[in-house]
C-alpha atoms as a PDB file:
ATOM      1  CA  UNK A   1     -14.754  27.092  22.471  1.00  0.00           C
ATOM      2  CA  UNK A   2     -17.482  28.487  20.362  1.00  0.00           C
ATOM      3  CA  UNK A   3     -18.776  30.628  22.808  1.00  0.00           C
ATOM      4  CA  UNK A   4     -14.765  31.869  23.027  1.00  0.00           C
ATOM      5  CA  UNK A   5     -14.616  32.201  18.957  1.00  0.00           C
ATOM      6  CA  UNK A   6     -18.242  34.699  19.285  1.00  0.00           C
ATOM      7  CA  UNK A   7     -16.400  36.910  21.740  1.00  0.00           C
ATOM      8  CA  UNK A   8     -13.063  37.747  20.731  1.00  0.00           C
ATOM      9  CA  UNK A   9     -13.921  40.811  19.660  1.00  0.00           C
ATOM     10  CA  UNK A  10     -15.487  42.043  23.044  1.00  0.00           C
ATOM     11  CA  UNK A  11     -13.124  39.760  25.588  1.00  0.00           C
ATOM     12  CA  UNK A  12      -9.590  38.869  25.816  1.00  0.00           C
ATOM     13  CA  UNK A  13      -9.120  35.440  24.777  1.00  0.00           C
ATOM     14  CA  UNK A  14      -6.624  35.061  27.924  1.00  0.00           C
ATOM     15  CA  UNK A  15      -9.295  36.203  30.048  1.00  0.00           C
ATOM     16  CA  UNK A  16     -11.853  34.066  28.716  1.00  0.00           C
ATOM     17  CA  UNK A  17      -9.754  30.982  29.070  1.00  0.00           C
ATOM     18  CA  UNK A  18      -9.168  31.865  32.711  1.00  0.00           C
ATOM     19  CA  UNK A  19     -12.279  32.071  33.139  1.00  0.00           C
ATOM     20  CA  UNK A  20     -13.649  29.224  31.344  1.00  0.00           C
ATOM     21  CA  UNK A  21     -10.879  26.855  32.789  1.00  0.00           C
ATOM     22  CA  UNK A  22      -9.784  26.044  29.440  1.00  0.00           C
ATOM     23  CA  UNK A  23      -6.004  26.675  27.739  1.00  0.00           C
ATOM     24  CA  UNK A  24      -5.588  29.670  25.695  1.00  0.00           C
ATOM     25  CA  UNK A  25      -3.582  26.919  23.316  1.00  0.00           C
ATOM     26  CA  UNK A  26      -6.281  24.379  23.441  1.00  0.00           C
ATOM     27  CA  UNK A  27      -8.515  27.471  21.592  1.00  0.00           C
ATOM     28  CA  UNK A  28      -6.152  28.244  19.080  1.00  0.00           C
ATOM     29  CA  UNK A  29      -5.563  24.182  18.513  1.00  0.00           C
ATOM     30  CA  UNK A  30      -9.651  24.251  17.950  1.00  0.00           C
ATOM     31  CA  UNK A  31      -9.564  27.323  15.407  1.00  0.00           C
ATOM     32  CA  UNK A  32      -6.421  25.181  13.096  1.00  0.00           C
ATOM     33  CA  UNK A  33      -7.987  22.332  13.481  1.00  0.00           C
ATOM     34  CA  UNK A  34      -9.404  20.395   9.986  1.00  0.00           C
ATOM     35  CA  UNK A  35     -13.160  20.882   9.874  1.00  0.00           C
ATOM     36  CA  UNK A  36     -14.332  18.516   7.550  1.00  0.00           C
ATOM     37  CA  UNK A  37     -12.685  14.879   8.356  1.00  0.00           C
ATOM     38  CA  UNK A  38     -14.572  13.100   5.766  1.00  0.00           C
ATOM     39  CA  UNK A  39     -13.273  11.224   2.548  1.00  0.00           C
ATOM     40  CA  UNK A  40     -13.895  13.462  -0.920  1.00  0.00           C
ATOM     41  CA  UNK A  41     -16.592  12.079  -2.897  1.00  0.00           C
ATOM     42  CA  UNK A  42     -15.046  13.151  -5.620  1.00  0.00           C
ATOM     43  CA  UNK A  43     -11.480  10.861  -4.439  1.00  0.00           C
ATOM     44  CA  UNK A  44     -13.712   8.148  -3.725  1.00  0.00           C
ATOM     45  CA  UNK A  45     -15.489   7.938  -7.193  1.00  0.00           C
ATOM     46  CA  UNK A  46     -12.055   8.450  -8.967  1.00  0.00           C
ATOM     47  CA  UNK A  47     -10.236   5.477  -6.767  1.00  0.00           C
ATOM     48  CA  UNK A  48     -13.478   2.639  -7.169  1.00  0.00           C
ATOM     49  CA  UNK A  49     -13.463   3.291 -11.210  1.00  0.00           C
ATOM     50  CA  UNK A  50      -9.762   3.211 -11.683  1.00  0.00           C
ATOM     51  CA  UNK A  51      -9.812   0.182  -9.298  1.00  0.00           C
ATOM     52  CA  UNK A  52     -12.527  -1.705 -11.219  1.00  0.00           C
ATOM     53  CA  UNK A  53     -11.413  -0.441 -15.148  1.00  0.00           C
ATOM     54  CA  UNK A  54      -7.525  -2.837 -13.554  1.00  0.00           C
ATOM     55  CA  UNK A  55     -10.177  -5.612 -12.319  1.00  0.00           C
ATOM     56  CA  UNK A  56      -9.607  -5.122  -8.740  1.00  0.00           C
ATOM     57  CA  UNK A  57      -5.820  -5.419  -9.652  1.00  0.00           C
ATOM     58  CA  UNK A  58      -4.484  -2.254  -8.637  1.00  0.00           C
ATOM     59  CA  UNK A  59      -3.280  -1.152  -5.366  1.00  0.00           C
ATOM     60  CA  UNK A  60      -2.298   2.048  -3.427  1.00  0.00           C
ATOM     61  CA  UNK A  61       1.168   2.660  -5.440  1.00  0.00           C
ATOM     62  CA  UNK A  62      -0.832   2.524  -8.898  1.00  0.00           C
ATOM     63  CA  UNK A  63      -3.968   4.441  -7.993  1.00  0.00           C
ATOM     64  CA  UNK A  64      -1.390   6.937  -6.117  1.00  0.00           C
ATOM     65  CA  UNK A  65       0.429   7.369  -9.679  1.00  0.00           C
ATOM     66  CA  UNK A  66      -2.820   7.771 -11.345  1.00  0.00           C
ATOM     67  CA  UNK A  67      -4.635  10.469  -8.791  1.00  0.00           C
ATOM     68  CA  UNK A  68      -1.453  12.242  -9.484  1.00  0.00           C
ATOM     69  CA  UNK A  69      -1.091  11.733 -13.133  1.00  0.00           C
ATOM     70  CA  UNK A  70      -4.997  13.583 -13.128  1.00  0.00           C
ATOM     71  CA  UNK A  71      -3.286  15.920 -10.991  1.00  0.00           C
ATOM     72  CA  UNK A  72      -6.362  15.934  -8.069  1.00  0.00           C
ATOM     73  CA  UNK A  73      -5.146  17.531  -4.860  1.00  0.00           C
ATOM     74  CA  UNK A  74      -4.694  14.297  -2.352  1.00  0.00           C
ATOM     75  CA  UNK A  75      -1.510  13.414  -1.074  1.00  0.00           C
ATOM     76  CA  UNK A  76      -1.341   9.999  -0.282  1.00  0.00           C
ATOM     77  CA  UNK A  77      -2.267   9.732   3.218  1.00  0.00           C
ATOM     78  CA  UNK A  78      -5.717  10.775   2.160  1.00  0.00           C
ATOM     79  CA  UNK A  79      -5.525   8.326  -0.501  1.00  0.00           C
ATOM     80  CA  UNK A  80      -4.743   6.009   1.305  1.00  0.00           C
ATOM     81  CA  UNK A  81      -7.977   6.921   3.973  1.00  0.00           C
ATOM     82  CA  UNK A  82     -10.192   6.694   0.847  1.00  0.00           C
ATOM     83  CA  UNK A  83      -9.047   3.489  -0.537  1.00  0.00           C
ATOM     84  CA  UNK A  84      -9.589   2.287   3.551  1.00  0.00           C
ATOM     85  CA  UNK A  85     -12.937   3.766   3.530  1.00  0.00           C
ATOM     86  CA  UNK A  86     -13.873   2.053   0.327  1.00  0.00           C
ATOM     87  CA  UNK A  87     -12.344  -1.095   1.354  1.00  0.00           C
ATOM     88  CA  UNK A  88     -10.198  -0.970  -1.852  1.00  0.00           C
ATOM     89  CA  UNK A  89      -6.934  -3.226  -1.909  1.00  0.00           C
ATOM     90  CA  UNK A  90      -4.829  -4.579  -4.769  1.00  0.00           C
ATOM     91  CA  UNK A  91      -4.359  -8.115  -5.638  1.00  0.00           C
ATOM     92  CA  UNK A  92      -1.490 -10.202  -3.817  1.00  0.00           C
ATOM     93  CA  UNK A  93       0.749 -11.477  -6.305  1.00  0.00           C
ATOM     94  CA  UNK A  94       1.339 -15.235  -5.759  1.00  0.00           C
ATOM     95  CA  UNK A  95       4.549 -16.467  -5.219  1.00  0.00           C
ATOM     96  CA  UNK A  96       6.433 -18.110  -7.657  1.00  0.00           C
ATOM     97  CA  UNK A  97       6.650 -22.109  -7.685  1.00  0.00           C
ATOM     98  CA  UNK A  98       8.077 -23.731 -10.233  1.00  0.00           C
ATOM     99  CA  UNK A  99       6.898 -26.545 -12.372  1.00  0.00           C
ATOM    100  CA  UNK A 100       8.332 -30.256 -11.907  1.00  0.00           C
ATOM    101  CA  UNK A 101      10.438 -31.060 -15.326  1.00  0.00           C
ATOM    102  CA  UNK A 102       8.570 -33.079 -17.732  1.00  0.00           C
ATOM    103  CA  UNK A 103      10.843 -35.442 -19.002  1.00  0.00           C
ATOM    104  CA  UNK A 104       8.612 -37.337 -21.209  1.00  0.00           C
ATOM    105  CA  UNK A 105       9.469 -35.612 -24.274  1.00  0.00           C
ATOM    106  CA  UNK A 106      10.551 -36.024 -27.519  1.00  0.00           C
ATOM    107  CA  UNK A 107      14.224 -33.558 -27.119  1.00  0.00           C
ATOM    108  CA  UNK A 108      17.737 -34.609 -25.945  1.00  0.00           C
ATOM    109  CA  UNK A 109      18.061 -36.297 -22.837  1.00  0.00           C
ATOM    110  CA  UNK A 110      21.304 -35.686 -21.245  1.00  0.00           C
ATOM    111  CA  UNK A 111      23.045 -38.415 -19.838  1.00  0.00           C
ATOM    112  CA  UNK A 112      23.284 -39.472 -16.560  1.00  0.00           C
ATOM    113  CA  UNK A 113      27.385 -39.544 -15.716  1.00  0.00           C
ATOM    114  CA  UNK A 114      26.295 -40.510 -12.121  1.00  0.00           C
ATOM    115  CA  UNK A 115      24.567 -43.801 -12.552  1.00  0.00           C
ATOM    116  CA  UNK A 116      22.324 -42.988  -9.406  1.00  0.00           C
ATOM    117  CA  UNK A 117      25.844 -43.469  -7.112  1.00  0.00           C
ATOM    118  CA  UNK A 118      25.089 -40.354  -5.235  1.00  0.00           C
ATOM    119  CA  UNK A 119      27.977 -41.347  -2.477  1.00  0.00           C
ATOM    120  CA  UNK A 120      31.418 -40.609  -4.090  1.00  0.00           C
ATOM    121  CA  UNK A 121      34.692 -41.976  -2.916  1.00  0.00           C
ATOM    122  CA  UNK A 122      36.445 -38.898  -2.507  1.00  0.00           C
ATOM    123  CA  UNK A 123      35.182 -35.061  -1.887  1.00  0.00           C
ATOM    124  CA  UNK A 124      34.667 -32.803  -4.907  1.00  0.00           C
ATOM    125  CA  UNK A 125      34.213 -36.003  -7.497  1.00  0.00           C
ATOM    126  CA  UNK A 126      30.648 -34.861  -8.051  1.00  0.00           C
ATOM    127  CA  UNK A 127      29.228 -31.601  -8.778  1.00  0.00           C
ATOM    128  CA  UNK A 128      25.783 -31.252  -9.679  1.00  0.00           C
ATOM    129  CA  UNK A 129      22.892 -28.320 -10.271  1.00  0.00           C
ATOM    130  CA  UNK A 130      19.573 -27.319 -10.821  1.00  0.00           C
ATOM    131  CA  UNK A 131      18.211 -25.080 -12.977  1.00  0.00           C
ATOM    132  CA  UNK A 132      14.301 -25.659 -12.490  1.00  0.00           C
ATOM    133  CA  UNK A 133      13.916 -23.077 -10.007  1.00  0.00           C
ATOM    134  CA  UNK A 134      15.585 -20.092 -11.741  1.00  0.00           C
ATOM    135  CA  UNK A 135      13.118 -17.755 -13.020  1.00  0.00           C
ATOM    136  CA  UNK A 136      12.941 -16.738 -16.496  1.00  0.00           C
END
């Protein structure tokens, strides 16, 4: 291919291919190609100290907002290569588990209307509900 890019000027690129058993598309693939597959430096630097200043909190989606809030020239696919490449990842938030009720306190008991007769007679006598695992 290099020896086909030094040419050009004094051999048909058709010819050359021919001759070289190569496709004239594979050469033109090889000229558009990306030279330089590397991560930026400069990307890299910018990721690890905005990553450290949230104490390791932030993820992709925030440092994405804040490369383009400094308006730097990465889309997020490379951002997403750099923060590989640095072995940058956000924290996992935890799932939320509720606390057990603490009922030894000093506020208003409610009363208990069931007696601990959880087996009614008849269907629809008891209705009862839980509030300890809605989030607030």
């Amino acid at each position: 291919m290099k020896f086909m890019k030094s040419n050009c000027l004094e051999h048909s690129i058709g010819s050359m291919a021919r001759v070289l058993g190569v496709s004239r598309s594979g050469y033109y693939k090889y000229l558009n190609r990306h030279k330089d597959r590397s991560v930026a430096p400069e990307l890299t630097n910018f990721l690890q100290e905005k990553w450290l200043k949230s104490r390791k909190n932030y993820g992709f989606k925030r440092l994405f907002q804040e490369v383009k809030k400094s308006n730097l020239p990465y889309g997020a696919r490379k951002v997403r290569k750099a923060m590989k490449h640095c072995k940058i990842s956000g924290k996992q938030r935890k799932q939320f588990r509720p606390l057990t009720t603490n009922s030894k306190h000093g506020g208003r008991i409610a009363p208990d209307l069931v007696q601990r007769k959880f087996h009614p007679n008849e269907q629809n006598r008891i209705w009862v509900s839980d509030v300890t695992f809605i989030r607030t």
